[in-house]
PDB file of N, CA and C in Angstrom:
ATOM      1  N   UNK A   1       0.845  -1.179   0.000  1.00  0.00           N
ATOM      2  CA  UNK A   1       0.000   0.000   0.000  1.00  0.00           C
ATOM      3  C   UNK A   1       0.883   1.231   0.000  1.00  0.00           C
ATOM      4  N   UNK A   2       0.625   1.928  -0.702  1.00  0.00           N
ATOM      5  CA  UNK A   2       1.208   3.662  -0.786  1.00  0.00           C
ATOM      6  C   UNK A   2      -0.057   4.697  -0.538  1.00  0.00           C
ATOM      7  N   UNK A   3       0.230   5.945   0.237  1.00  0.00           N
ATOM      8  CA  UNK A   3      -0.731   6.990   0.752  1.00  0.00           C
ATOM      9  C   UNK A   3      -0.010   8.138   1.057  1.00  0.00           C
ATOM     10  N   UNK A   4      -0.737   9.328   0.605  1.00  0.00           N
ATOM     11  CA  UNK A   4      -0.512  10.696   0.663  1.00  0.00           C
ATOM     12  C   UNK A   4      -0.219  11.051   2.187  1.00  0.00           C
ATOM     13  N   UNK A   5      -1.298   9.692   3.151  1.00  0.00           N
ATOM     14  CA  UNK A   5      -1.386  10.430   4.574  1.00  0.00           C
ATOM     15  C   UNK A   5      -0.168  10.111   5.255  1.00  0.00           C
ATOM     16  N   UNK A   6      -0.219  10.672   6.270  1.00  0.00           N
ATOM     17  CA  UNK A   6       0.958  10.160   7.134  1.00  0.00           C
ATOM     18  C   UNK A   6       2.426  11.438   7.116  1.00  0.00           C
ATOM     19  N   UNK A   7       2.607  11.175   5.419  1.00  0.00           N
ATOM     20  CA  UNK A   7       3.997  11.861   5.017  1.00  0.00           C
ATOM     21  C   UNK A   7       3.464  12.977   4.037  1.00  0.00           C
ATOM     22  N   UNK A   8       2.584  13.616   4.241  1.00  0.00           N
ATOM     23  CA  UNK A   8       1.746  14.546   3.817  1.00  0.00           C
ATOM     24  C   UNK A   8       1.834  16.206   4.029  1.00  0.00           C
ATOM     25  N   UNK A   9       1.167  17.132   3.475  1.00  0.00           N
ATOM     26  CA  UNK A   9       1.382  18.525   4.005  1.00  0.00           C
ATOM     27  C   UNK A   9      -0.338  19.189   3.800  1.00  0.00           C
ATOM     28  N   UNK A  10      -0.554  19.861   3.865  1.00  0.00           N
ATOM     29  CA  UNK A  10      -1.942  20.605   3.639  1.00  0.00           C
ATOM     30  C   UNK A  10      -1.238  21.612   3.506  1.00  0.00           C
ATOM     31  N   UNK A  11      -1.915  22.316   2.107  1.00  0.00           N
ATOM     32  CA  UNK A  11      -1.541  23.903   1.720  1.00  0.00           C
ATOM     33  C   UNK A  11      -2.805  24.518   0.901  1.00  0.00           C
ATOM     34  N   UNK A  12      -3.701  25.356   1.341  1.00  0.00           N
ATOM     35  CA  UNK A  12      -4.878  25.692   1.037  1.00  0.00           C
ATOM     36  C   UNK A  12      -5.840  25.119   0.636  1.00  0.00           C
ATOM     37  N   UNK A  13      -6.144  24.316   1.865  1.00  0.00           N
ATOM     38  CA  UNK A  13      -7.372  23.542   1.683  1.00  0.00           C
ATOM     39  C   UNK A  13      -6.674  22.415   0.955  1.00  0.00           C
ATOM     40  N   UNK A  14      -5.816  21.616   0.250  1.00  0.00           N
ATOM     41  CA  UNK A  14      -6.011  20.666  -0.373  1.00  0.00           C
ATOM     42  C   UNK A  14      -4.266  19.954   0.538  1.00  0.00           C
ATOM     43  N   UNK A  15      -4.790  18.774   0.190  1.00  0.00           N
ATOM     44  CA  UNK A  15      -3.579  17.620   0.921  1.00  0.00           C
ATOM     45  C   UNK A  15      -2.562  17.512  -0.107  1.00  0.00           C
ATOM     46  N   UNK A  16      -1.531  17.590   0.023  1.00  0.00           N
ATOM     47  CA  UNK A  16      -0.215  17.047  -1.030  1.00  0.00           C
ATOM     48  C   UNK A  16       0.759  15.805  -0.236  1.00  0.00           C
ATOM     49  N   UNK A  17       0.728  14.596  -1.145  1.00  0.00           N
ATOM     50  CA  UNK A  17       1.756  13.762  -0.548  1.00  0.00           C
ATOM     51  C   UNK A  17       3.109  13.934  -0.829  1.00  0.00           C
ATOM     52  N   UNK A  18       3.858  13.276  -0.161  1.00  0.00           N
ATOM     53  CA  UNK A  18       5.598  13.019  -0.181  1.00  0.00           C
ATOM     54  C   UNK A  18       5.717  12.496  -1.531  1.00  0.00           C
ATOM     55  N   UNK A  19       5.178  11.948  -2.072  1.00  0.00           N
ATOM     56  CA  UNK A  19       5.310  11.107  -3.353  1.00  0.00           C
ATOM     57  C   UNK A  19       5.617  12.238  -4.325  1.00  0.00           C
ATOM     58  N   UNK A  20       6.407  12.523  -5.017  1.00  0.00           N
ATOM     59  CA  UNK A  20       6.699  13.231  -6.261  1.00  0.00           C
ATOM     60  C   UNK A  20       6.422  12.511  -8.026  1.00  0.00           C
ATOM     61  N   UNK A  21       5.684  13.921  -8.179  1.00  0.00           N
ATOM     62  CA  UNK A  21       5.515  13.573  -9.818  1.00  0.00           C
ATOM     63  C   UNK A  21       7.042  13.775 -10.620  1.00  0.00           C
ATOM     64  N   UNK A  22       7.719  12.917 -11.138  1.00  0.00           N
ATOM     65  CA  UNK A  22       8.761  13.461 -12.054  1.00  0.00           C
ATOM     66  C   UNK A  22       8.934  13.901 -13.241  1.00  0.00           C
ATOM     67  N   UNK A  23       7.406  14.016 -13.701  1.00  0.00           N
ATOM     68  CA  UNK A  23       7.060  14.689 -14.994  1.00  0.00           C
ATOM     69  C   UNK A  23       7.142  16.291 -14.712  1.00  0.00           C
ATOM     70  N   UNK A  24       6.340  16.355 -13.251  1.00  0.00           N
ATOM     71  CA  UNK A  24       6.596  17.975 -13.222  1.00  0.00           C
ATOM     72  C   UNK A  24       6.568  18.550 -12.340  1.00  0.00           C
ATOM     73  N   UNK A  25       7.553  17.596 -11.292  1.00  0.00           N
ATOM     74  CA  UNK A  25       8.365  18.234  -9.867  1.00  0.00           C
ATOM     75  C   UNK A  25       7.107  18.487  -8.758  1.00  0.00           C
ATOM     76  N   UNK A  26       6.287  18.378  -9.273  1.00  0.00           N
ATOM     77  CA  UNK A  26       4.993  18.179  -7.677  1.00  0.00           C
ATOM     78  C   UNK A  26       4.601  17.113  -7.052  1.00  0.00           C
ATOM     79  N   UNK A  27       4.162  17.894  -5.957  1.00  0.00           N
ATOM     80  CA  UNK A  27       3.095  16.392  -5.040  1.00  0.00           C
ATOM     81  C   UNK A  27       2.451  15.624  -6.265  1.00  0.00           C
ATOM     82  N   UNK A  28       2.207  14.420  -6.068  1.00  0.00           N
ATOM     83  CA  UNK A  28       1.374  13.605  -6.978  1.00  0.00           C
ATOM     84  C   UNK A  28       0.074  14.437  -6.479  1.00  0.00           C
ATOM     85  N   UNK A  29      -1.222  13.648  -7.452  1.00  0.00           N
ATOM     86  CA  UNK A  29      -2.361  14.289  -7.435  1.00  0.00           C
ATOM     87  C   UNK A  29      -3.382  13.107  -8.037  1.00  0.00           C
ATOM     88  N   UNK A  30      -2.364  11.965  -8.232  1.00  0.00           N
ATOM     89  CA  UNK A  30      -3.372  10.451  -9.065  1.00  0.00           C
ATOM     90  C   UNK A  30      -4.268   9.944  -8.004  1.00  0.00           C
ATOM     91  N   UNK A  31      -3.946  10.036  -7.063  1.00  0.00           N
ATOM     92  CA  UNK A  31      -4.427   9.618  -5.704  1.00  0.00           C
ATOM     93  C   UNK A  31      -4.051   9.298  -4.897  1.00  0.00           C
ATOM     94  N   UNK A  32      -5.206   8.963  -3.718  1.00  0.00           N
ATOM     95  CA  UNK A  32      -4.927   9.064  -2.257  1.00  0.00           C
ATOM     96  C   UNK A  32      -3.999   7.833  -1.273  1.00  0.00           C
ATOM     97  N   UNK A  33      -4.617   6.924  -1.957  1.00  0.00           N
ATOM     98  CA  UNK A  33      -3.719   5.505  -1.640  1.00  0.00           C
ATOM     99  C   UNK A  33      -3.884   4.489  -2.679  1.00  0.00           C
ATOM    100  N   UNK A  34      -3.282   3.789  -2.806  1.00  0.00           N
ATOM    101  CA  UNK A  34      -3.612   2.433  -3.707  1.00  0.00           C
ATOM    102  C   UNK A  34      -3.006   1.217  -2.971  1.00  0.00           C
ATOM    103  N   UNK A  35      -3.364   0.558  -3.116  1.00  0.00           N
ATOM    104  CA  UNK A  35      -2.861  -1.207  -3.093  1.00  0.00           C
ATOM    105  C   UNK A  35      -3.048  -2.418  -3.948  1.00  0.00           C
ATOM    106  N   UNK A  36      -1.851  -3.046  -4.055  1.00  0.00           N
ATOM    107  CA  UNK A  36      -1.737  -3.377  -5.265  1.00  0.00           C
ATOM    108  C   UNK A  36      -0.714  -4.985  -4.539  1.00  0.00           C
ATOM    109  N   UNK A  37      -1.852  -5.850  -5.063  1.00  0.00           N
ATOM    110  CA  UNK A  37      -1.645  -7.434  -4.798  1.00  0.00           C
ATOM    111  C   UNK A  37      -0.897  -8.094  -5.739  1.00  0.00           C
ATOM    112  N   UNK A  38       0.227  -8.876  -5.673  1.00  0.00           N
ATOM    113  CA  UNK A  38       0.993 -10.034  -6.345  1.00  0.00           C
ATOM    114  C   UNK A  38       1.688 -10.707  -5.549  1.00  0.00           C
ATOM    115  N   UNK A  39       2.375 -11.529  -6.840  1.00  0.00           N
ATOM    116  CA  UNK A  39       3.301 -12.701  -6.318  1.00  0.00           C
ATOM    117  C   UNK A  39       4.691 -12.475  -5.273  1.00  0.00           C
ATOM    118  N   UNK A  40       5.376 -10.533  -5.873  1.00  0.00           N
ATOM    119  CA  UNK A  40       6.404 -10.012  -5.293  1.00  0.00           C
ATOM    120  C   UNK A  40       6.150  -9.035  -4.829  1.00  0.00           C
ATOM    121  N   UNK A  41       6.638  -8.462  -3.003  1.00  0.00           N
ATOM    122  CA  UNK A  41       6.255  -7.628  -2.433  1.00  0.00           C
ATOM    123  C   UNK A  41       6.598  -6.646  -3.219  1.00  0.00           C
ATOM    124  N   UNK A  42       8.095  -6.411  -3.763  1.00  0.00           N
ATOM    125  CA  UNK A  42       8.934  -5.267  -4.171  1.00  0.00           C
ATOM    126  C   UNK A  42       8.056  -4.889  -5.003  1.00  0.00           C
ATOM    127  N   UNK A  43       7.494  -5.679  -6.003  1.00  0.00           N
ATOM    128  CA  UNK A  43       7.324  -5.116  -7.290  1.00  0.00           C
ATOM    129  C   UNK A  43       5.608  -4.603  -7.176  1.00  0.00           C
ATOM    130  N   UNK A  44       5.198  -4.650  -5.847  1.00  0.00           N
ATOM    131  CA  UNK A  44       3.540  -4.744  -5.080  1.00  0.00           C
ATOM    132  C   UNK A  44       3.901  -3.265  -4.879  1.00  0.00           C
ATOM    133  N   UNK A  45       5.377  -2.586  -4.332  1.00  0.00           N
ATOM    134  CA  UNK A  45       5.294  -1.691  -3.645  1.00  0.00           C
ATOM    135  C   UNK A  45       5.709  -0.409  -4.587  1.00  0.00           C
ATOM    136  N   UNK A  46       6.268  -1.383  -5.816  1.00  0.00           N
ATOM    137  CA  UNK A  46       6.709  -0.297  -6.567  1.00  0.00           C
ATOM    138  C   UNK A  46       6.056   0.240  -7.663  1.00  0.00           C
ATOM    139  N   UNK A  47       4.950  -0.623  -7.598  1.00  0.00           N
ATOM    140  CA  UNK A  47       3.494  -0.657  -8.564  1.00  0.00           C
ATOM    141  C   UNK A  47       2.577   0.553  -8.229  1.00  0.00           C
ATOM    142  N   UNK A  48       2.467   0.040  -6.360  1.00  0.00           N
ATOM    143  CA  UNK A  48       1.544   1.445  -5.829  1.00  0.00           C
ATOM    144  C   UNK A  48       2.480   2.629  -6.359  1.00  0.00           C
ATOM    145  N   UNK A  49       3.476   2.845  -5.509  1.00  0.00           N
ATOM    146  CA  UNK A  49       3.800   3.917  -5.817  1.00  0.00           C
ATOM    147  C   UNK A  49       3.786   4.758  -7.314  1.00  0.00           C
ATOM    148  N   UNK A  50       3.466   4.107  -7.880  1.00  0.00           N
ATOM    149  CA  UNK A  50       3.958   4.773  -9.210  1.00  0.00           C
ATOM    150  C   UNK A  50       2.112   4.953  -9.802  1.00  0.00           C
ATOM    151  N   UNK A  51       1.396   3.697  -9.473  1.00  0.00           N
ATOM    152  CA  UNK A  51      -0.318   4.365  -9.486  1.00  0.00           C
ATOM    153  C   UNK A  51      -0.808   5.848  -8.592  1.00  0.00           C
ATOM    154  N   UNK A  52       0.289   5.650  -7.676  1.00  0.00           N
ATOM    155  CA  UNK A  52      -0.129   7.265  -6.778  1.00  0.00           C
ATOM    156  C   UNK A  52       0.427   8.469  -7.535  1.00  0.00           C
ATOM    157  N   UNK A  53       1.080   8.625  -9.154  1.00  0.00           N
ATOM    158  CA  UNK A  53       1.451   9.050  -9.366  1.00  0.00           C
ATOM    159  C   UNK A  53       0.809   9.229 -10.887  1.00  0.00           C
ATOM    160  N   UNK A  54       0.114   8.328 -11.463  1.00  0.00           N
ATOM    161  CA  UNK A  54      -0.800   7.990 -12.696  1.00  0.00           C
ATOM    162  C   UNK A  54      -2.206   7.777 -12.645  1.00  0.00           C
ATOM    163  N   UNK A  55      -2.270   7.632 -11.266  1.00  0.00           N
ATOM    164  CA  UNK A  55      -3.619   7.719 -10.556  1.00  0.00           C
ATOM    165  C   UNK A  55      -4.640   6.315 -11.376  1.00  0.00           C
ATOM    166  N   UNK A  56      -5.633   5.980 -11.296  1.00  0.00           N
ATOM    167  CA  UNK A  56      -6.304   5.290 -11.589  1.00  0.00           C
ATOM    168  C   UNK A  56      -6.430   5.241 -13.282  1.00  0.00           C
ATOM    169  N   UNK A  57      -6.789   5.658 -14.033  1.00  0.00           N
ATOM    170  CA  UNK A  57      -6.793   5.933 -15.529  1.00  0.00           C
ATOM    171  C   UNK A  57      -5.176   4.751 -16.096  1.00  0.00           C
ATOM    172  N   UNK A  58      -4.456   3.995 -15.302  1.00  0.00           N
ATOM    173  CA  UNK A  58      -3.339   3.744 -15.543  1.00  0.00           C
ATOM    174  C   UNK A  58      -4.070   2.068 -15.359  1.00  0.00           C
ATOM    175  N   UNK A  59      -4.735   1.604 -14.314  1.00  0.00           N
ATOM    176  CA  UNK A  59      -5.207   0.479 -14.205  1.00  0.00           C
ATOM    177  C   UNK A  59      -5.070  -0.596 -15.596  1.00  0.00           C
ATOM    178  N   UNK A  60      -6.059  -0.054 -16.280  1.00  0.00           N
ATOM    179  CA  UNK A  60      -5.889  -1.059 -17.045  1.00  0.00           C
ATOM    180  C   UNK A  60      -4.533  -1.526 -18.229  1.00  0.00           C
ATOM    181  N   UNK A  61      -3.664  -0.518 -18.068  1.00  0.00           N
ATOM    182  CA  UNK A  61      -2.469  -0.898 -18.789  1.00  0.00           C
ATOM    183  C   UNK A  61      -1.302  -1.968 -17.599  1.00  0.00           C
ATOM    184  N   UNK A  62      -1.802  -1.536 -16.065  1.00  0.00           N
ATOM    185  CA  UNK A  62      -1.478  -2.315 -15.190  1.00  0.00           C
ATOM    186  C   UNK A  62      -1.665  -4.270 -15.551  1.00  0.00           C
ATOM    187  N   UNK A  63      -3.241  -4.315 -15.564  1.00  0.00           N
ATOM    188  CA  UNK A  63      -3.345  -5.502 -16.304  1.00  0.00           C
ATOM    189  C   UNK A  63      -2.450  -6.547 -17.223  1.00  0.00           C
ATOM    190  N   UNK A  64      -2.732  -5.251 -18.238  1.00  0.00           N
ATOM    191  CA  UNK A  64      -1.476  -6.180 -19.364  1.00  0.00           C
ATOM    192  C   UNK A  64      -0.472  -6.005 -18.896  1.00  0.00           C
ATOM    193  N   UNK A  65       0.443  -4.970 -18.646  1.00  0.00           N
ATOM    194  CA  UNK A  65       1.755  -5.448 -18.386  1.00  0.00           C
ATOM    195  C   UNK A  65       2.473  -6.402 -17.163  1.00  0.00           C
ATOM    196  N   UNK A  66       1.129  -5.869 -16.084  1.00  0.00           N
ATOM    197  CA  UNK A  66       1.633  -6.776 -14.569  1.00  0.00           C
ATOM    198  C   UNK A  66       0.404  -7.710 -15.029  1.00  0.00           C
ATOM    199  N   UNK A  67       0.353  -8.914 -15.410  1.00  0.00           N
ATOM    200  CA  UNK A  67      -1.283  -9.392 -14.995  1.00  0.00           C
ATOM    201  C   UNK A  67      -1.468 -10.701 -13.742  1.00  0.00           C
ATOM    202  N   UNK A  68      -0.274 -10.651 -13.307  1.00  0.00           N
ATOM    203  CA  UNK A  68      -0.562 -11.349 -11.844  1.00  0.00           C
ATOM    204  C   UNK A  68      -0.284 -10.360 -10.949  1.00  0.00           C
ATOM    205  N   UNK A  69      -0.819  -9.309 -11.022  1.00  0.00           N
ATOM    206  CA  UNK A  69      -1.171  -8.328  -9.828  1.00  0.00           C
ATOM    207  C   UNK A  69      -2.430  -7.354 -10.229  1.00  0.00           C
ATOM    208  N   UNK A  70      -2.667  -7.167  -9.216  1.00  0.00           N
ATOM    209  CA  UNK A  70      -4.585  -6.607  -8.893  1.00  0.00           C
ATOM    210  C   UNK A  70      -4.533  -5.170  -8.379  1.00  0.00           C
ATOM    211  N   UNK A  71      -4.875  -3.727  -8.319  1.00  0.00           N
ATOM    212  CA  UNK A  71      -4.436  -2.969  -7.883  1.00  0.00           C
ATOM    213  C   UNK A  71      -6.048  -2.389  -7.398  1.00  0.00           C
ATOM    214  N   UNK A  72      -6.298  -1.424  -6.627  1.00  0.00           N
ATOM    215  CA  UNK A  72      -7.014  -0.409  -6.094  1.00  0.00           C
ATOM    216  C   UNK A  72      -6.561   0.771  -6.350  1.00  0.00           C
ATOM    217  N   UNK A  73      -7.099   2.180  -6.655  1.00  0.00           N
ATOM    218  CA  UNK A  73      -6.589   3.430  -6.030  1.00  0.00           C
ATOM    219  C   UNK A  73      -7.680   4.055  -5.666  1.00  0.00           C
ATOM    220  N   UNK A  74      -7.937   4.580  -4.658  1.00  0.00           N
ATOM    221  CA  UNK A  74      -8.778   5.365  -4.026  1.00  0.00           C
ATOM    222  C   UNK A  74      -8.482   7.042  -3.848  1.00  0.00           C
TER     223      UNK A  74
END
């Protein structure tokens, strides 16, 4: 699981996580947490992170390329 909360900031009204976009140097904004089930933790953890960063709209390319892993983003 990866999440904005915890390692987070609030700056006018809206939450920004620790997670960085490297397309364009900000808080992510894909979403709030995700979790994301397979065979390898590493590749479970390095999956979320990068959906917290592509946000949901990324899911189904998740599929094909990972397809023994299952993801959420909320």
């Amino acid at each position: 699981m990866s999440a904005v909360h915890g390692k987070a900031f609030e700056a006018e009204g809206r939450v920004f996580g620790h997670v960085m976009d490297p397309r364009t140097g900000t808080p992510t904004m894909g979403g709030r947490a995700t979790v994301v089930t397979g065979p390898q933790s590493l590749e479970c953890d390095a999956i979320s992170t990068a959906l917290l960063v592509l946000g949901s709209d990324w899911l189904g390319a998740l599929g094909r390329s990972f397809p023994r892993y299952d993801a959420v983003v909320a």
